[in-house]
Protein backbone atom coordinates (compact mmCIF):
# COMPACT_ATOMS: atom_id res chain seq x y z
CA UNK A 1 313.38 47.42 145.68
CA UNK A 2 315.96 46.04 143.03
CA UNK A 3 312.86 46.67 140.18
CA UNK A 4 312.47 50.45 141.53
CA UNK A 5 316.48 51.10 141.60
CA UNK A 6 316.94 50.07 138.27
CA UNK A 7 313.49 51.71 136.94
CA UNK A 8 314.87 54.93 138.63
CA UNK A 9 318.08 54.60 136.87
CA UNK A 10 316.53 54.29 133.18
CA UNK A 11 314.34 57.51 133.81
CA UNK A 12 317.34 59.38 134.72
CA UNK A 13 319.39 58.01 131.92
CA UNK A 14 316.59 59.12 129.81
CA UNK A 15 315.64 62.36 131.38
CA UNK A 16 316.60 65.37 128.88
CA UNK A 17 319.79 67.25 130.59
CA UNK A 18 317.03 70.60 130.98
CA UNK A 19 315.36 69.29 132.65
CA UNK A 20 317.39 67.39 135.28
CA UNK A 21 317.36 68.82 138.95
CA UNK A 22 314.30 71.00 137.77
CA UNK A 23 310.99 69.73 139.59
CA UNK A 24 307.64 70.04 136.82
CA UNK A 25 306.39 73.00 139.64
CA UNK A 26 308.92 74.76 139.21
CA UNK A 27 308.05 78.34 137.71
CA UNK A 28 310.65 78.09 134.98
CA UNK A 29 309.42 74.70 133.35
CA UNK A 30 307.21 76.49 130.67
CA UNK A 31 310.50 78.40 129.01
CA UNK A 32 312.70 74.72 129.77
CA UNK A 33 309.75 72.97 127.09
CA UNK A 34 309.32 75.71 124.91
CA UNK A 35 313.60 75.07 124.38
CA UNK A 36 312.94 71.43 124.42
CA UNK A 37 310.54 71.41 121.69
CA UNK A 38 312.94 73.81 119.67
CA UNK A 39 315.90 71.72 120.11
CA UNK A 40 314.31 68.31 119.47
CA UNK A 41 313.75 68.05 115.91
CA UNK A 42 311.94 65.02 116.14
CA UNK A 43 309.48 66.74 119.05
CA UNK A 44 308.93 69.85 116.98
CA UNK A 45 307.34 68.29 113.50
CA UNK A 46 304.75 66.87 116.28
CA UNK A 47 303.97 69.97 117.47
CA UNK A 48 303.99 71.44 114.05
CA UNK A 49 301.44 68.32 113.29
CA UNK A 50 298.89 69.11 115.78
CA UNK A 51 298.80 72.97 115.28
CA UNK A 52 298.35 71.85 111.40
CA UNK A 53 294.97 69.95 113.00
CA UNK A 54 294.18 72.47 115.21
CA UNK A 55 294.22 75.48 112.01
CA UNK A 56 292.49 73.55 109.90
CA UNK A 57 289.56 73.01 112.62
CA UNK A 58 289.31 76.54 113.82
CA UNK A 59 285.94 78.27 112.97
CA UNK A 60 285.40 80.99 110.37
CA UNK A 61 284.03 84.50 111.26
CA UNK A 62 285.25 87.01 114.20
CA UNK A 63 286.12 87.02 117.63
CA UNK A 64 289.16 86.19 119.75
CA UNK A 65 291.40 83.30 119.40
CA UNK A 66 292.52 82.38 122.91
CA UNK A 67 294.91 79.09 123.79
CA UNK A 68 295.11 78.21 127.37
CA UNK A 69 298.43 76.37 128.70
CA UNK A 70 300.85 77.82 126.04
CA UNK A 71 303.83 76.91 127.26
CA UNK A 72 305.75 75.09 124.83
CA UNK A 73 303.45 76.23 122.19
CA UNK A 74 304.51 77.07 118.42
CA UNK A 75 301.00 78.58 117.82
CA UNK A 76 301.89 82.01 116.97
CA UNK A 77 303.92 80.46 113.64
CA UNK A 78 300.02 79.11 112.86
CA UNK A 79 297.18 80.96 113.96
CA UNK A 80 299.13 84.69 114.59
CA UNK A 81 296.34 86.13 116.02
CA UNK A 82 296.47 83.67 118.63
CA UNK A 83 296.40 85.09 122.31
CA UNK A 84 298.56 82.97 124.32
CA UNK A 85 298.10 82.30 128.13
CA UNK A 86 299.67 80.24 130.81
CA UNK A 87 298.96 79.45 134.35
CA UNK A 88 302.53 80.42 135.67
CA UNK A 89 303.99 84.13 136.47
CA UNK A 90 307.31 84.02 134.37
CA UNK A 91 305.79 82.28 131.03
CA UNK A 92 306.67 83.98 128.13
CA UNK A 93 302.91 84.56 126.70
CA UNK A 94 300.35 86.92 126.55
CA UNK A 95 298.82 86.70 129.26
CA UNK A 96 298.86 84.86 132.62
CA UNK A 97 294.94 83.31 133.29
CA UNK A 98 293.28 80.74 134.99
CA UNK A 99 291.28 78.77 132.67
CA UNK A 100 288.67 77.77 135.39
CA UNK A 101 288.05 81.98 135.54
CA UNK A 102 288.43 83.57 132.16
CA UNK A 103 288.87 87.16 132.34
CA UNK A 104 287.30 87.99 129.35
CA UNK A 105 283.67 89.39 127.87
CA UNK A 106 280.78 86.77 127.22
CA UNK A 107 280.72 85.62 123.63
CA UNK A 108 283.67 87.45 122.63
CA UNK A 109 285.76 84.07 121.61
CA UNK A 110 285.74 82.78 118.34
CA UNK A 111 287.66 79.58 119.88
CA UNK A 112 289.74 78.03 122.92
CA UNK A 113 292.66 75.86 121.95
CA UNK A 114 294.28 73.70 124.44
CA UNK A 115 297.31 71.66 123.46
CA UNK A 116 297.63 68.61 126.68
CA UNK A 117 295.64 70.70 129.17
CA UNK A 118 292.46 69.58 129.55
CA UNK A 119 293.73 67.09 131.95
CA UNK A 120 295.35 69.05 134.06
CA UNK A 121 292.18 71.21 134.96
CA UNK A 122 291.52 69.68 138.07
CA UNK A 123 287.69 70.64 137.88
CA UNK A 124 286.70 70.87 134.01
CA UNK A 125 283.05 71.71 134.98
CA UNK A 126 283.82 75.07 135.83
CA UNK A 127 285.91 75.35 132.71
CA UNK A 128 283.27 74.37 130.23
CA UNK A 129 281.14 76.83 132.20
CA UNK A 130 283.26 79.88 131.23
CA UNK A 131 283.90 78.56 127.81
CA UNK A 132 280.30 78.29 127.69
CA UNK A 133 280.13 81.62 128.79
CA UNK A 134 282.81 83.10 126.36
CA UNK A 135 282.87 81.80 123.35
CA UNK A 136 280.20 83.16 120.88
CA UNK A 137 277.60 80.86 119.03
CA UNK A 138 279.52 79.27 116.51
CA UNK A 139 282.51 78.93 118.02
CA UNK A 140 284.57 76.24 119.52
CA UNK A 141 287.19 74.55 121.65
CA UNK A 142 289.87 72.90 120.04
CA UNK A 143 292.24 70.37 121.68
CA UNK A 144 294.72 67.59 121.39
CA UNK A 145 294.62 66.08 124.21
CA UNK A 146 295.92 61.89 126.05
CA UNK A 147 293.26 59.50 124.72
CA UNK A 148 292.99 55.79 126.96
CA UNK A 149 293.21 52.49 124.22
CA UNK A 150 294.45 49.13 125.06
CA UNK A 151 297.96 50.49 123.87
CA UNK A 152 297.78 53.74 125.73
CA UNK A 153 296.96 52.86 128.79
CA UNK A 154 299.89 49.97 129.21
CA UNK A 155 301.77 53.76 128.24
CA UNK A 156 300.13 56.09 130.74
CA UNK A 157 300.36 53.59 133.54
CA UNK A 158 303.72 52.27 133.49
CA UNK A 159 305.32 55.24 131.81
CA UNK A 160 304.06 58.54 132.55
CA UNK A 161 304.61 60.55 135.30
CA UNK A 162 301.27 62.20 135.69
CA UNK A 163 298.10 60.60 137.88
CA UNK A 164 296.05 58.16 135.30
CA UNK A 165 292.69 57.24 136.94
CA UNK A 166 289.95 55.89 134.46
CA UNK A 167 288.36 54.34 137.21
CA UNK A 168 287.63 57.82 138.94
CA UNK A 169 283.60 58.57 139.66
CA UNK A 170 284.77 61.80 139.35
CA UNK A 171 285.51 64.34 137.32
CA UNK A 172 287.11 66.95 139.74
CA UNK A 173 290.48 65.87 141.72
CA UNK A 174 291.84 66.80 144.73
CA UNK A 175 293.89 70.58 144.31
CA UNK A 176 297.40 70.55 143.70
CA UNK A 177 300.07 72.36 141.48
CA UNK A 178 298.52 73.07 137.83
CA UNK A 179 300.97 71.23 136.25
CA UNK A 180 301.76 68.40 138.31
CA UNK A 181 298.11 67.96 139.60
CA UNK A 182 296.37 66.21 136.44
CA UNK A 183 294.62 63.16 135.73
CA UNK A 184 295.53 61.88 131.85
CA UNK A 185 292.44 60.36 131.73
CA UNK A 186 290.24 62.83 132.09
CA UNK A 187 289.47 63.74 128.70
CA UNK A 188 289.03 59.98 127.60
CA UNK A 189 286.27 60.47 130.64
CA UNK A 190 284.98 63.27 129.42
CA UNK A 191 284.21 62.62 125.95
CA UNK A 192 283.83 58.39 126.10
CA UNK A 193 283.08 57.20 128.92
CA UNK A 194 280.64 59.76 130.22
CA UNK A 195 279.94 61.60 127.12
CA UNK A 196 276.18 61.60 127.46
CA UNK A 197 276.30 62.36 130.99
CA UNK A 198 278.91 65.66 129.48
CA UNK A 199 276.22 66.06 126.89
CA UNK A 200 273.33 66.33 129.64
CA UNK A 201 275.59 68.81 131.26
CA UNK A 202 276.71 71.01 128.33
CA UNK A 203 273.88 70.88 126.13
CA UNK A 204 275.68 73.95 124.19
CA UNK A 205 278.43 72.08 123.08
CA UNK A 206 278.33 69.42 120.05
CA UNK A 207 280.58 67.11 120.10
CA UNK A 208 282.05 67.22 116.84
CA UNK A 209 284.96 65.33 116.46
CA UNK A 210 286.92 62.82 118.83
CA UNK A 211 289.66 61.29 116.57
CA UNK A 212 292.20 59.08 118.14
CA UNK A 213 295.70 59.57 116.65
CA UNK A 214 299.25 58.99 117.30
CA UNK A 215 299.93 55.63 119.04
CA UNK A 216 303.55 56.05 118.61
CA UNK A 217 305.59 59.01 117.92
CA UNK A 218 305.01 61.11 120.42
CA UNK A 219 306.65 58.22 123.03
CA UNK A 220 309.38 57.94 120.35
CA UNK A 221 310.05 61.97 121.08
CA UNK A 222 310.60 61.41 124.66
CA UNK A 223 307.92 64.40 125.07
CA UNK A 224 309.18 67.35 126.77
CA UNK A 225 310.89 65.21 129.59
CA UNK A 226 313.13 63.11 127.85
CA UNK A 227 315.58 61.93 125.04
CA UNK A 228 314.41 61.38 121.93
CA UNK A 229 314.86 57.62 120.87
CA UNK A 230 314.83 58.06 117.62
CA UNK A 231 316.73 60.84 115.14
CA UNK A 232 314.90 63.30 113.31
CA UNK A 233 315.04 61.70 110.09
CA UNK A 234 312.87 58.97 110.59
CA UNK A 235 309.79 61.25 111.76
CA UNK A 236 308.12 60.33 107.92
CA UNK A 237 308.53 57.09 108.34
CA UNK A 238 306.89 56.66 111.70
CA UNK A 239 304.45 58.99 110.20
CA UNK A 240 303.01 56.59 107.37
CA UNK A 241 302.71 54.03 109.35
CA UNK A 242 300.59 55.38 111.78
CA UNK A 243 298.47 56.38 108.36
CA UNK A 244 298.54 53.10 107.73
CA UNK A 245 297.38 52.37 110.74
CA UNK A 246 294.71 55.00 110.89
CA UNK A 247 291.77 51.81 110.70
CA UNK A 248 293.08 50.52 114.12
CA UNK A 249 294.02 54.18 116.03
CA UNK A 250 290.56 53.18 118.28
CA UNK A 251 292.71 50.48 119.29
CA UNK A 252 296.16 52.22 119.65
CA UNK A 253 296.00 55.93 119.74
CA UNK A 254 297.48 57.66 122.45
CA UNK A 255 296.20 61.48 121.66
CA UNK A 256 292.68 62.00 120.29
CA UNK A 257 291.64 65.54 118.60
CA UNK A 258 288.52 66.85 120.26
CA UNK A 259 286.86 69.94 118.55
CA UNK A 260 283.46 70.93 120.40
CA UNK A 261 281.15 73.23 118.57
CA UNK A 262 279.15 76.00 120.49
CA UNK A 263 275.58 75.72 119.13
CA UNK A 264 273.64 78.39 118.02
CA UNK A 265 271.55 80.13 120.52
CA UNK A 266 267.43 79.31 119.94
């Protein structure tokens, strides 16, 4: 009891003052990140890191640019023609969609971006079904998404406040809230552990690229839940040493980038 008190205590030392009193369900958490990731310095040059990845992996040619879950998302300052899309009424986006039901024409997508999301689609069959259906041939899905490593997973169990179950048989979990129903996991499952079983599936899809990244700055932001623990100058720093790292991020990384390529049709 003492261990959970005082474990209690640290988290809501730690907890950034938006976000105190607010539950994760609650409607207005999308605009509450989107401020946290503009007020944390720190937070924001990660951001600005992965949409960096995420422009630099997007496929030439035409067709829609759709990212699903854009909560806190700095896209537009990247990809302009992005449309964004959350789950939630009051986001400030585009459009409000499901991502297991897209409302949109088959192949009219030149690519899905998803920025921490996968994992909180609670069955990602029926999601790579409707990205199968529209994106166009050529295309792809780009995310950044929680990766499971030794180091992560001390991380994601004892840390985070999200489900982690890389034990699960399944893919699909139980229904809940779209943003506190997740399992962090899940992408780790989908692309490792039962890749060629995903493969089998989704024959459509190539696996292009599953590159493990970031062991530590992200925790060192606090995220969108918490103080950061370090100040904004130091970002660099952090920076080249995960580069020097980059031989051991199999090892260490806590995010991954996954791009999937649609292949062309026969």
């Amino acid at each position: 009891m003492a261990g959970r008190h005082t474990k209690s205590k640290i988290k809501l030392i730690l907890t950034h003052p938006l976000l105190r009193g607010l539950s994760i369900d609650d409607p207005r958490i999308a605009d509450v990140w989107r401020q946290m990731v503009y007020k944390k310095p720190f937070l924001r040059r990660i951001y600005q890191d992965w949409y960096e990845i995420i422009a630099a992996a997007l496929p030439d040619g035409s067709g829609k640019v759709l990212e699903i879950g854009s909560g806190a998302s700095l896209i537009k300052s990247f990809i302009p023609e992005t449309i964004t899309s959350e789950v939630l009424g009051q986001a400030k986006v585009d459009i409000i969609l499901d991502g297991h039901k897209l409302p949109l024409k088959e192949g009219s997508l030149r690519c899905l971006i998803l920025v921490d999301v996968l994992h909180h689609m609670n069955d990602p069959a029926s999601f790579f079904m409707e990205a199968t259906r529209c994106v166009r041939s050529g295309g792809a899905i780009v995310m950044i998404e929680p990766w499971v490593t030794a180091w992560s997973r001390l991380i994601w169990e004892k840390l985070h406040h999200e489900p982690f179950l890389p034990t699960s048989a399944q893919w699909e979990y139980p229904l809940a809230n779209p943003l506190s129903g997740a399992n962090t996991a899940l992408p780790w499952i989908l692309f490792a552990r039962d890749r060629i079983r995903f493969e089998s599936y989704f024959p459509q899809w190539q696996i292009k690229t599953v590159q493990p990244m970031m062991p530590f700055r992200y925790l060192l932001s606090g995220g969108v839940s918490y103080r950061s623990l370090m100040p904004a100058w130091s970002y660099s720093l952090w920076k080249k040493l995960e580069d020097a790292l980059g031989f051991s991020m199999k090892k260490i990384g806590m995010f991954a980038e996954i791009v999937l390529v649609k292949k062309n049709a026969c």
